[in-house]
C-alpha atoms as a PDB file:
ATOM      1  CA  UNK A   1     -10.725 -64.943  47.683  1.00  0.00           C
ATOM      2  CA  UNK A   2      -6.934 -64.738  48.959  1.00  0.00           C
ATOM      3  CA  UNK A   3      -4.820 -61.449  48.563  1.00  0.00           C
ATOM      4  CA  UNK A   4      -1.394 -61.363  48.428  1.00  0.00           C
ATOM      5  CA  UNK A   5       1.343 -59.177  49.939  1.00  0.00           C
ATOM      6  CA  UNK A   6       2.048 -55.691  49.833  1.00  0.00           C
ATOM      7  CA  UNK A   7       5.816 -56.091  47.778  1.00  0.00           C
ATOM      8  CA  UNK A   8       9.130 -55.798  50.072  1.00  0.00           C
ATOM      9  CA  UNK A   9      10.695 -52.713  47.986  1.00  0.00           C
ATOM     10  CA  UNK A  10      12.385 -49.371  48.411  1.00  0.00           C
ATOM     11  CA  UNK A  11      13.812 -46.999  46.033  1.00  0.00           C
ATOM     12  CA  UNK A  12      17.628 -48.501  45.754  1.00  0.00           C
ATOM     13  CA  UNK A  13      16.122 -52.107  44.421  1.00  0.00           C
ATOM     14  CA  UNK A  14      17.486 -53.346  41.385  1.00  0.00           C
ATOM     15  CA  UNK A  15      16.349 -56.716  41.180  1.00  0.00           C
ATOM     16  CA  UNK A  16      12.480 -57.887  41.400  1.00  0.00           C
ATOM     17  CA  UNK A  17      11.890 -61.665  42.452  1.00  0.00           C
ATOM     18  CA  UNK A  18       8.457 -62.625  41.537  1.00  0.00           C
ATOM     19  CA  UNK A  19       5.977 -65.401  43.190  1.00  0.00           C
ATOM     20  CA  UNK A  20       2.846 -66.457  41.278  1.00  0.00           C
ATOM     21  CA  UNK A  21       0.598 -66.404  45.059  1.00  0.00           C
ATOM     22  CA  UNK A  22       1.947 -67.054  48.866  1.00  0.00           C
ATOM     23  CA  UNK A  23       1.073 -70.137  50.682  1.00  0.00           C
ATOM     24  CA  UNK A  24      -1.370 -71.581  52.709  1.00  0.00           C
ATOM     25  CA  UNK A  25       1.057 -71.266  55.405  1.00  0.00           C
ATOM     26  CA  UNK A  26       2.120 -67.997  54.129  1.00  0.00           C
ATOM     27  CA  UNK A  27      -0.710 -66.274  54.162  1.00  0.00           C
ATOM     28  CA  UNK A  28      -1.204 -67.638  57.461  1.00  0.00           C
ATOM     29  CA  UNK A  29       2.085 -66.184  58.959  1.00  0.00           C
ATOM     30  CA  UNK A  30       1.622 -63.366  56.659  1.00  0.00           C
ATOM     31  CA  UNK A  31       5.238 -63.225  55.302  1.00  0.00           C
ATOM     32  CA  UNK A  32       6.388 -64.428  51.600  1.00  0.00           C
ATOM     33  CA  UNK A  33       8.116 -68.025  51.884  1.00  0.00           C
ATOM     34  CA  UNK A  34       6.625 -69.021  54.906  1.00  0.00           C
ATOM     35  CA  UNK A  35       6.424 -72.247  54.391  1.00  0.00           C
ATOM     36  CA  UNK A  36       9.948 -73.708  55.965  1.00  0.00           C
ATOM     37  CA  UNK A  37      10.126 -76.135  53.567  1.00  0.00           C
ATOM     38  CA  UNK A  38      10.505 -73.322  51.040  1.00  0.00           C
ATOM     39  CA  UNK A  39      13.941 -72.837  49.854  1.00  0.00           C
ATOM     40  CA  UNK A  40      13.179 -69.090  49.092  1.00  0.00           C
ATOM     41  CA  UNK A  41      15.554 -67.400  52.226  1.00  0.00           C
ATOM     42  CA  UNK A  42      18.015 -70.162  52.278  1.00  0.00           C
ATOM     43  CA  UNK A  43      18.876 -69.813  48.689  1.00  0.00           C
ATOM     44  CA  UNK A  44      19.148 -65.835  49.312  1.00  0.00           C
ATOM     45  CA  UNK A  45      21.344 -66.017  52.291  1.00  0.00           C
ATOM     46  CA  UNK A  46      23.846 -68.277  50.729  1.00  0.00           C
ATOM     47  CA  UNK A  47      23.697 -66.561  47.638  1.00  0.00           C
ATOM     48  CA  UNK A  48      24.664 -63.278  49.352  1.00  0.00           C
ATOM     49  CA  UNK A  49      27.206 -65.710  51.832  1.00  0.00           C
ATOM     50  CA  UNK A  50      25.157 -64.717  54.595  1.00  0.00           C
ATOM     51  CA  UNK A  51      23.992 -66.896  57.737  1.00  0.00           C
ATOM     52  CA  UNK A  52      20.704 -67.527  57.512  1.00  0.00           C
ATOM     53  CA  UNK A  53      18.266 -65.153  59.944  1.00  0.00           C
ATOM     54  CA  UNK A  54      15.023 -66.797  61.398  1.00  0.00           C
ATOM     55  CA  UNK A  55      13.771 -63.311  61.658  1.00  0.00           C
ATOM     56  CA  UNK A  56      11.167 -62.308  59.203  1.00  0.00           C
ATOM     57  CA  UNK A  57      11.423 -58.566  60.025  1.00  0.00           C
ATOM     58  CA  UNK A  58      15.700 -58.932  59.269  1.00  0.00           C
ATOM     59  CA  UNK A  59      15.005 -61.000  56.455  1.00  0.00           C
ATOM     60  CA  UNK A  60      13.260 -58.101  54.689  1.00  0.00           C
ATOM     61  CA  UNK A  61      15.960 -55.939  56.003  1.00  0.00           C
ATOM     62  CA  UNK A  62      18.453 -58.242  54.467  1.00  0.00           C
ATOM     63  CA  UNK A  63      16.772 -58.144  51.387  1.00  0.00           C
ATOM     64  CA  UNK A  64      16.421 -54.662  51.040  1.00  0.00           C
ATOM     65  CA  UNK A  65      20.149 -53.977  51.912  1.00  0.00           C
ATOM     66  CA  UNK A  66      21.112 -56.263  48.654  1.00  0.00           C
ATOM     67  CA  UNK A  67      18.824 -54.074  46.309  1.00  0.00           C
ATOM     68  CA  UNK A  68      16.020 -57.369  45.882  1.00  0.00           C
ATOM     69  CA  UNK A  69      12.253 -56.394  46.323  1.00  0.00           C
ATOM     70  CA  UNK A  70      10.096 -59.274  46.358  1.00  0.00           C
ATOM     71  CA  UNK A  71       6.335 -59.147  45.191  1.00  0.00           C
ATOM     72  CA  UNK A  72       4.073 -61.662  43.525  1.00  0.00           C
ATOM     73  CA  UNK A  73       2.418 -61.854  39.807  1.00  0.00           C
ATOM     74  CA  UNK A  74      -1.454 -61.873  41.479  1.00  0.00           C
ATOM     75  CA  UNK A  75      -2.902 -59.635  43.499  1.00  0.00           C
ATOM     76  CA  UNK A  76      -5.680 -62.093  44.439  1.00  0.00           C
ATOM     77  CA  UNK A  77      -7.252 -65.520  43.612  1.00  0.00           C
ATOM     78  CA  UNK A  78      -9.463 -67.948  44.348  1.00  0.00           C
ATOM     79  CA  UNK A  79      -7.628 -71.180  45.230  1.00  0.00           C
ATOM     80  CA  UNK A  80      -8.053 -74.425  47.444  1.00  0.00           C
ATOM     81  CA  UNK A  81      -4.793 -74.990  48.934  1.00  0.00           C
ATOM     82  CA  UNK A  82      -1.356 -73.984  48.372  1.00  0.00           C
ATOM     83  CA  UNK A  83      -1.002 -75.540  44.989  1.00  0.00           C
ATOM     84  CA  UNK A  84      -0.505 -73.211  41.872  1.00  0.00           C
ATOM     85  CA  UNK A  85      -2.718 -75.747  39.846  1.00  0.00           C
ATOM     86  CA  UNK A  86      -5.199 -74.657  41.624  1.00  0.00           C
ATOM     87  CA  UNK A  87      -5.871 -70.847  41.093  1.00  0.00           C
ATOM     88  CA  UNK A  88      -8.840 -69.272  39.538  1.00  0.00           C
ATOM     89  CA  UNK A  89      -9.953 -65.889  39.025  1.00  0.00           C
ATOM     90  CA  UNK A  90      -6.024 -64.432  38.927  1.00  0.00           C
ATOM     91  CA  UNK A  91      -6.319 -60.743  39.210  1.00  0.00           C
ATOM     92  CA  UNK A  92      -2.700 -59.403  39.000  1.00  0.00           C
ATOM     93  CA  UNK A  93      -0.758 -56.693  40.922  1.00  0.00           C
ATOM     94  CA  UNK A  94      -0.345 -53.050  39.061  1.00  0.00           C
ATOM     95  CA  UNK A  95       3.378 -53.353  37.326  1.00  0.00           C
ATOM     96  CA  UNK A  96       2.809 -50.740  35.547  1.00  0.00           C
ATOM     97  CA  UNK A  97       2.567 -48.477  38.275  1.00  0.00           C
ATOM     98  CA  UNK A  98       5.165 -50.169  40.399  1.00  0.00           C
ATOM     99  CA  UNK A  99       7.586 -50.245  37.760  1.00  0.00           C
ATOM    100  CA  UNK A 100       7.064 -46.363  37.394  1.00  0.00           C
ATOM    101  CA  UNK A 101       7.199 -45.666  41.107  1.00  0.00           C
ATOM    102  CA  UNK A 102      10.411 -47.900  40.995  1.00  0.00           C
ATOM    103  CA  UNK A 103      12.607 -47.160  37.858  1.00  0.00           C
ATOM    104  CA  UNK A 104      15.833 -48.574  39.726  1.00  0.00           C
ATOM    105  CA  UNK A 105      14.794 -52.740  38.875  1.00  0.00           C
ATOM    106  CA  UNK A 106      16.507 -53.541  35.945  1.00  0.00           C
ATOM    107  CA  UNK A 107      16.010 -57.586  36.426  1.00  0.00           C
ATOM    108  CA  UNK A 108      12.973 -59.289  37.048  1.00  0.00           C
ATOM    109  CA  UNK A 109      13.374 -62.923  38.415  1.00  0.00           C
ATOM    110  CA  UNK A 110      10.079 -65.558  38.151  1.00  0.00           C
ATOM    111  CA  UNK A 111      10.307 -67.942  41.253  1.00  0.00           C
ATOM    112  CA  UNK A 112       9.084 -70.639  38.929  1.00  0.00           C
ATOM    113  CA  UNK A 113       7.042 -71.528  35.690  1.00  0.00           C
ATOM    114  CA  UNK A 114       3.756 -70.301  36.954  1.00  0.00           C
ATOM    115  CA  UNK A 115       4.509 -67.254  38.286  1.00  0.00           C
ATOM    116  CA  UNK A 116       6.293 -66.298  34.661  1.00  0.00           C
ATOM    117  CA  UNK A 117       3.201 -67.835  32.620  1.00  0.00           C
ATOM    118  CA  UNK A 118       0.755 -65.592  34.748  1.00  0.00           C
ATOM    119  CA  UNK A 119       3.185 -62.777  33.923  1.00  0.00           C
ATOM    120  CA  UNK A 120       3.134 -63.086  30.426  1.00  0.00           C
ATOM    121  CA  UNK A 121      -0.474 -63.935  29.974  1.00  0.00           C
ATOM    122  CA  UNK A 122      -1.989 -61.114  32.752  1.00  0.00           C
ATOM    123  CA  UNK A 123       0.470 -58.728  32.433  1.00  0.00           C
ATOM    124  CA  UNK A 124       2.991 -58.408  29.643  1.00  0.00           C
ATOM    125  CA  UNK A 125       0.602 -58.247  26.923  1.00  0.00           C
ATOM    126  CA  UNK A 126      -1.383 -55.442  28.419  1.00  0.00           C
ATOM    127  CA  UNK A 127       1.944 -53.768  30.169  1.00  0.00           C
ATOM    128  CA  UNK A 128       4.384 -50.963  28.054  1.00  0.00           C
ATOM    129  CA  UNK A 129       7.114 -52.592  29.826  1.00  0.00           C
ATOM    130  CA  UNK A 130      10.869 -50.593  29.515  1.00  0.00           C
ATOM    131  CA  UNK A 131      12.930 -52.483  27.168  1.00  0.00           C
ATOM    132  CA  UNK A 132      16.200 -51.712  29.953  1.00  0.00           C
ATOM    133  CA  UNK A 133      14.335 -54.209  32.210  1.00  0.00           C
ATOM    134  CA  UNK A 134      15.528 -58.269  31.605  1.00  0.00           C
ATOM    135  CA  UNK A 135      13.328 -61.070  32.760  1.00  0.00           C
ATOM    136  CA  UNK A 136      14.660 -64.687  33.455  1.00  0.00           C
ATOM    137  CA  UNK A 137      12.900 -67.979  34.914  1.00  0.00           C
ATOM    138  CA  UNK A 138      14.293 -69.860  37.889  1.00  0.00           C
ATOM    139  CA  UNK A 139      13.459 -73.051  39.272  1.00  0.00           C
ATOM    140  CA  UNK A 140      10.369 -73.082  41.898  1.00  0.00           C
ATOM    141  CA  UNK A 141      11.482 -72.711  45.376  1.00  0.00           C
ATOM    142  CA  UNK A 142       8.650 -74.632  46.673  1.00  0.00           C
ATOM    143  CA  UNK A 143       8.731 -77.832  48.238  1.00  0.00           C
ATOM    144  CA  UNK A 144       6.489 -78.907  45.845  1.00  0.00           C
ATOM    145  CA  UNK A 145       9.297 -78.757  43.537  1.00  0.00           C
ATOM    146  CA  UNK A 146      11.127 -82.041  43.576  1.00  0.00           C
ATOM    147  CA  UNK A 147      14.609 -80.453  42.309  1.00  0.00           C
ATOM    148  CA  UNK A 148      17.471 -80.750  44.938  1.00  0.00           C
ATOM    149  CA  UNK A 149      18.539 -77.783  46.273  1.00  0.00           C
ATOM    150  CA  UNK A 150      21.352 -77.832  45.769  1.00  0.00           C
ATOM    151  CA  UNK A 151      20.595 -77.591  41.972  1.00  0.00           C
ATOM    152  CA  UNK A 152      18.231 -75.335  42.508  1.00  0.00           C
ATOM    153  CA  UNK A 153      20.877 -72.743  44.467  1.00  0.00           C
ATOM    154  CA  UNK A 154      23.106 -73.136  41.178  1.00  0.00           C
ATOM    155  CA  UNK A 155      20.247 -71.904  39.234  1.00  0.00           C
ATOM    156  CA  UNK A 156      19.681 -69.589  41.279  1.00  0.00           C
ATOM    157  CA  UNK A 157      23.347 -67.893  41.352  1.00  0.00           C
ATOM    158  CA  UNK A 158      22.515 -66.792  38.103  1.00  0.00           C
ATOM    159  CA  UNK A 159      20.790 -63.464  39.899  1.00  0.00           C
ATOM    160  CA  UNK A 160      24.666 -62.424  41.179  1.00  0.00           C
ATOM    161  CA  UNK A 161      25.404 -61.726  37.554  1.00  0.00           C
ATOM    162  CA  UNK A 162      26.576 -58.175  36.984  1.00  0.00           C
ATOM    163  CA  UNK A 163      24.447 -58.568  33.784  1.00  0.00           C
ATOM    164  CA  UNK A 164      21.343 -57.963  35.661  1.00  0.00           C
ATOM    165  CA  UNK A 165      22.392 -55.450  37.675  1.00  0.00           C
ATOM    166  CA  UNK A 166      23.523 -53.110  35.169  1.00  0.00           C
END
């Protein structure tokens, strides 16, 4: 069995980006996007026209100073390997509790298909989620994901909307 993260939060956060499960290498470094060939921080940096920061202990920093907690559907699974395909035995994170203890997010973002199909299966259904909060899907920034990235950034500038900060 593999456990996730705890989630990268504090009280100001507005926005929520959600993973499905970390990585192999991930879980290995022990910090969310691990993987270098994950687009995760590079898309975030140049969204916020930042230089990028090596430095996983300033890149939670960073994160936190732009209101974005980051957290992932699961709690724990059994998996071989990194790929999403691959999970069994999902058991997901408490939302409703998190969402309580943090009433700022407004906008939750799904860092690809799976993470939102494990949301809506595991936890919508069985969650009393506020109707202030929006949800919206963006394209996987896994290497696994054959999309360029630089199409994937210009999905991904959706988040800067004042829409979803509100």
């Amino acid at each position: 069995m593999i456990k996730s993260f705890e989630p990268i939060v504090d009280k100001d956060c507005r926005i929520l980006i959600l993973g499905s499960m970390p990585s192999v290498k991930s879980l290995e470094k022990h910090q969310y996007y691990g993987n270098k060939q994950n687009h995760f921080w590079k898309i975030i940096y140049e969204l916020f026209n930042e230089e990028f920061d090596d430095d996983y202990e300033r890149r939670k920093t960073f994160l936190l100073k732009h209101h974005v907690a980051v957290w992932d559907v699961l709690k724990s699974c059994d998996r071989e390997g990194s790929s999403d395909s691959k999970i069994v035995n999902p058991v997901p994170n408490d939302f409703d509790a998190f969402l309580r203890q943090y009433p700022n997010i407004k906008s939750v973002f799904f860092n690809g298909s799976k993470a939102e199909e494990l949301f809506k299966k595991m936890v919508e259904v069985k969650l009393n989620i506020r109707k202030d909060i929006l949800f919206h899907r963006l394209p996987s920034t896994s290497p696994a994901n054959a999309v360029k990235y630089k199409d994937k950034l210009e999905q991904w500038k959706i988040i800067l909307s004042e829409h979803f900060w509100e």
